[in-house]
Protein backbone atom coordinates (compact mmCIF):
# COMPACT_ATOMS: atom_id res chain seq x y z
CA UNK A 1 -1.59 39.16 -99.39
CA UNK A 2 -0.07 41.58 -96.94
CA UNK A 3 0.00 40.21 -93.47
CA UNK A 4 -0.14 43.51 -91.98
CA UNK A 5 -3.61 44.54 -94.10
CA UNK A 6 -6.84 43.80 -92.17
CA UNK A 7 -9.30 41.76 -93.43
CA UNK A 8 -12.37 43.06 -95.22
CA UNK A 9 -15.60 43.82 -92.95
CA UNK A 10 -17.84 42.54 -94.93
CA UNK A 11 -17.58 38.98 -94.03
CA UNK A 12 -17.96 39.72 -90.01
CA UNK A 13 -20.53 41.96 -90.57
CA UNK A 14 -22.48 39.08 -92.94
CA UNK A 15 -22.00 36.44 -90.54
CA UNK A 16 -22.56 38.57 -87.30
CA UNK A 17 -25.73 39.63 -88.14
CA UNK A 18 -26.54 36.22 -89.33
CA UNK A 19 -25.73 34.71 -86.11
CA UNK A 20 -27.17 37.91 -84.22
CA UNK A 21 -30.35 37.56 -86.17
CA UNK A 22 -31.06 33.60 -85.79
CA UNK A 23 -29.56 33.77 -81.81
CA UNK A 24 -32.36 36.91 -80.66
CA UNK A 25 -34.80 35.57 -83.57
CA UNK A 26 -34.70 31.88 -82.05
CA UNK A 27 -34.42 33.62 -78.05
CA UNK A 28 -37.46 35.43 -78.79
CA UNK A 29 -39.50 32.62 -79.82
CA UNK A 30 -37.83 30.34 -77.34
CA UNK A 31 -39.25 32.54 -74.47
CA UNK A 32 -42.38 33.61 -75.94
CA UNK A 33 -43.82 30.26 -77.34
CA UNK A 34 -42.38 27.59 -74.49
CA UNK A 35 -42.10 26.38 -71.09
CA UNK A 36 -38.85 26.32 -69.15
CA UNK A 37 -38.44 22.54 -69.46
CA UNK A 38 -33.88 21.01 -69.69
CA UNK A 39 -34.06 20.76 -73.44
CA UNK A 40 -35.66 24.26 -74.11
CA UNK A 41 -33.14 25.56 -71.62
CA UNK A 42 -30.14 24.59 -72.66
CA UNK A 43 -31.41 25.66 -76.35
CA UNK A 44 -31.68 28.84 -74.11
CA UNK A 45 -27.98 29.22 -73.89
CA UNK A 46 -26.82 27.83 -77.43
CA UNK A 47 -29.63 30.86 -78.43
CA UNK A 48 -27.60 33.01 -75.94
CA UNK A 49 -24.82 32.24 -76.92
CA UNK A 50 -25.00 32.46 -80.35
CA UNK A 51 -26.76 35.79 -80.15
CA UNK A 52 -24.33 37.68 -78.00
CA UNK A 53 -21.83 36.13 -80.50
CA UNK A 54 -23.19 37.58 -82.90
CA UNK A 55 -23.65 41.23 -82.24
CA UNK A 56 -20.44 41.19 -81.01
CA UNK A 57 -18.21 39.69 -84.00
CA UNK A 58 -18.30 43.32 -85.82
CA UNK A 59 -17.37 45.29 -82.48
CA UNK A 60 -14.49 42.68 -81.88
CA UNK A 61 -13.09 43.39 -85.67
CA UNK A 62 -13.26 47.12 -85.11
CA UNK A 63 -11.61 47.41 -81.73
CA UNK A 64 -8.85 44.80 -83.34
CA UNK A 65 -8.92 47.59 -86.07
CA UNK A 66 -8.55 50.06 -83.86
CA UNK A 67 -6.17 48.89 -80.99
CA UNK A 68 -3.71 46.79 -83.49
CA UNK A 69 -1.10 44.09 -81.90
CA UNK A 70 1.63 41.93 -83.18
CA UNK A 71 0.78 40.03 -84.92
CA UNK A 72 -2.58 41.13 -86.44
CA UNK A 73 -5.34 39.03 -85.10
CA UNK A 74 -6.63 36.84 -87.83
CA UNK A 75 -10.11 36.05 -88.54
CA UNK A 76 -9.84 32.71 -85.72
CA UNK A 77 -8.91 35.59 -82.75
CA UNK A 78 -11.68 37.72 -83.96
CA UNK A 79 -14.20 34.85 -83.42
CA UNK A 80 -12.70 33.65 -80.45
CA UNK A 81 -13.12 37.10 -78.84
CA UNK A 82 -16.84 37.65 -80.06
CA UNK A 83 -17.14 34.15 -78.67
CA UNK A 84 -15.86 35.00 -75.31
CA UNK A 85 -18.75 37.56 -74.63
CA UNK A 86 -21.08 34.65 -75.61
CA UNK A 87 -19.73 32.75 -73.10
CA UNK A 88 -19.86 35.50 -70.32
CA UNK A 89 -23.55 36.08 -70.77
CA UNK A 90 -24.33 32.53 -70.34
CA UNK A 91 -22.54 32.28 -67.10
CA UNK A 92 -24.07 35.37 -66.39
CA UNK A 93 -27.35 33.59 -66.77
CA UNK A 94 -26.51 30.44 -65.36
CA UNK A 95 -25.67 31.81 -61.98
CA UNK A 96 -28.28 33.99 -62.11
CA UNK A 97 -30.83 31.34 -62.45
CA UNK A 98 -29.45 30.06 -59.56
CA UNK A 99 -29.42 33.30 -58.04
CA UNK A 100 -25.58 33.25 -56.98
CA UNK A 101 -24.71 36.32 -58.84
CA UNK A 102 -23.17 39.37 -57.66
CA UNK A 103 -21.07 42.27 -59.37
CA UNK A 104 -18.05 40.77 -57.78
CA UNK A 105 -18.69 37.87 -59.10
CA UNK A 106 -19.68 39.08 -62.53
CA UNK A 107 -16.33 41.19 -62.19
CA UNK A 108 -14.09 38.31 -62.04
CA UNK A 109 -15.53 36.21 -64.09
CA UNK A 110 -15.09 39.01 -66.77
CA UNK A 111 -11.85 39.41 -65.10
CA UNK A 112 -10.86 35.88 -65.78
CA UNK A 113 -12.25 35.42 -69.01
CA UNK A 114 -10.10 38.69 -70.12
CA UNK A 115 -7.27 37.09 -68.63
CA UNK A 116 -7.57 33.99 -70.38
CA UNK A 117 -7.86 35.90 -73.64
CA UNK A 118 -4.66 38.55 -73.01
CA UNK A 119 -2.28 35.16 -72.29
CA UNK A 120 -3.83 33.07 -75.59
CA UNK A 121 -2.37 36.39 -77.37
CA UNK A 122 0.75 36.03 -74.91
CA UNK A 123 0.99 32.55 -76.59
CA UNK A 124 0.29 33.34 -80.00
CA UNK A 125 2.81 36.16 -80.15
CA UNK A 126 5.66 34.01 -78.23
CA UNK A 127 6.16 31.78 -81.72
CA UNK A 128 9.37 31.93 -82.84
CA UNK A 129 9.25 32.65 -86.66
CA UNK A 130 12.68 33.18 -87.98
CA UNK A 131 13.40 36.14 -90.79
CA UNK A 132 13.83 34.85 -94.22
CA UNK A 133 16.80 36.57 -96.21
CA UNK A 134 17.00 37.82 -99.39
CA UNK A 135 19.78 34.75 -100.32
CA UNK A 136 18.16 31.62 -100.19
């Protein structure tokens, strides 16, 4: 397989709306049919998570599509980006149940999670991987 082709849609669009459907599905019911209680809220965020995840795993392939790097992000990066806005909305929520958050906050917690994602593709692209010639 070329390692410059992308990878077919279909699979992140299959699993997205899998995970998108059982994440707002299961946050629906969650709020709708119980009381705020430690287990139920934690199952909050895995449901957060998991949604956010979710709707964002196609949106993640197509601006990977569309803004290409070296090297191509593989399938893992792909994930590990829709999983990143997963992660934002539940510290969104968690400091908003708390009632700490602000838009400066919110910025720099985007802020840092961006960060954290630009200088995993820093490391990934700082591999050495030598040419193979034509000889051997």
């Amino acid at each position: 397989m070329d390692s410059n082709k992308p990878s077919p849609f279909a699979p992140y669009l299959f699993t997205g709306a899998g995970m998108a459907a059982a994440g707002w599905g299961g946050l629906f019911l969650l709020v709708s049919l119980s009381l705020p209680f430690l287990g139920f809220r934690w199952l909050f965020f895995v449901l957060l998570t998991l949604a956010l995840a979710g709707t964002a795993l196609p949106v993640a392939y197509f601006l990977n599509l569309r803004f290409p790097s070296k090297p191509p992000a593989g399938p893992n990066v792909i994930v590990r980006q829709a999983l990143w806005l997963g992660v934002l909305g539940d510290l969104m929520a968690w400091f908003q149940l708390g009632r700490l958050l602000t838009p400066i906050l919110a910025f720099f917690i985007a802020a840092g999670l961006i960060l954290i994602e630009v200088l995993l593709r820093f490391n990934e692209r700082s591999h050495f991987k030598p040419q193979s010639d034509g000889d051997e």
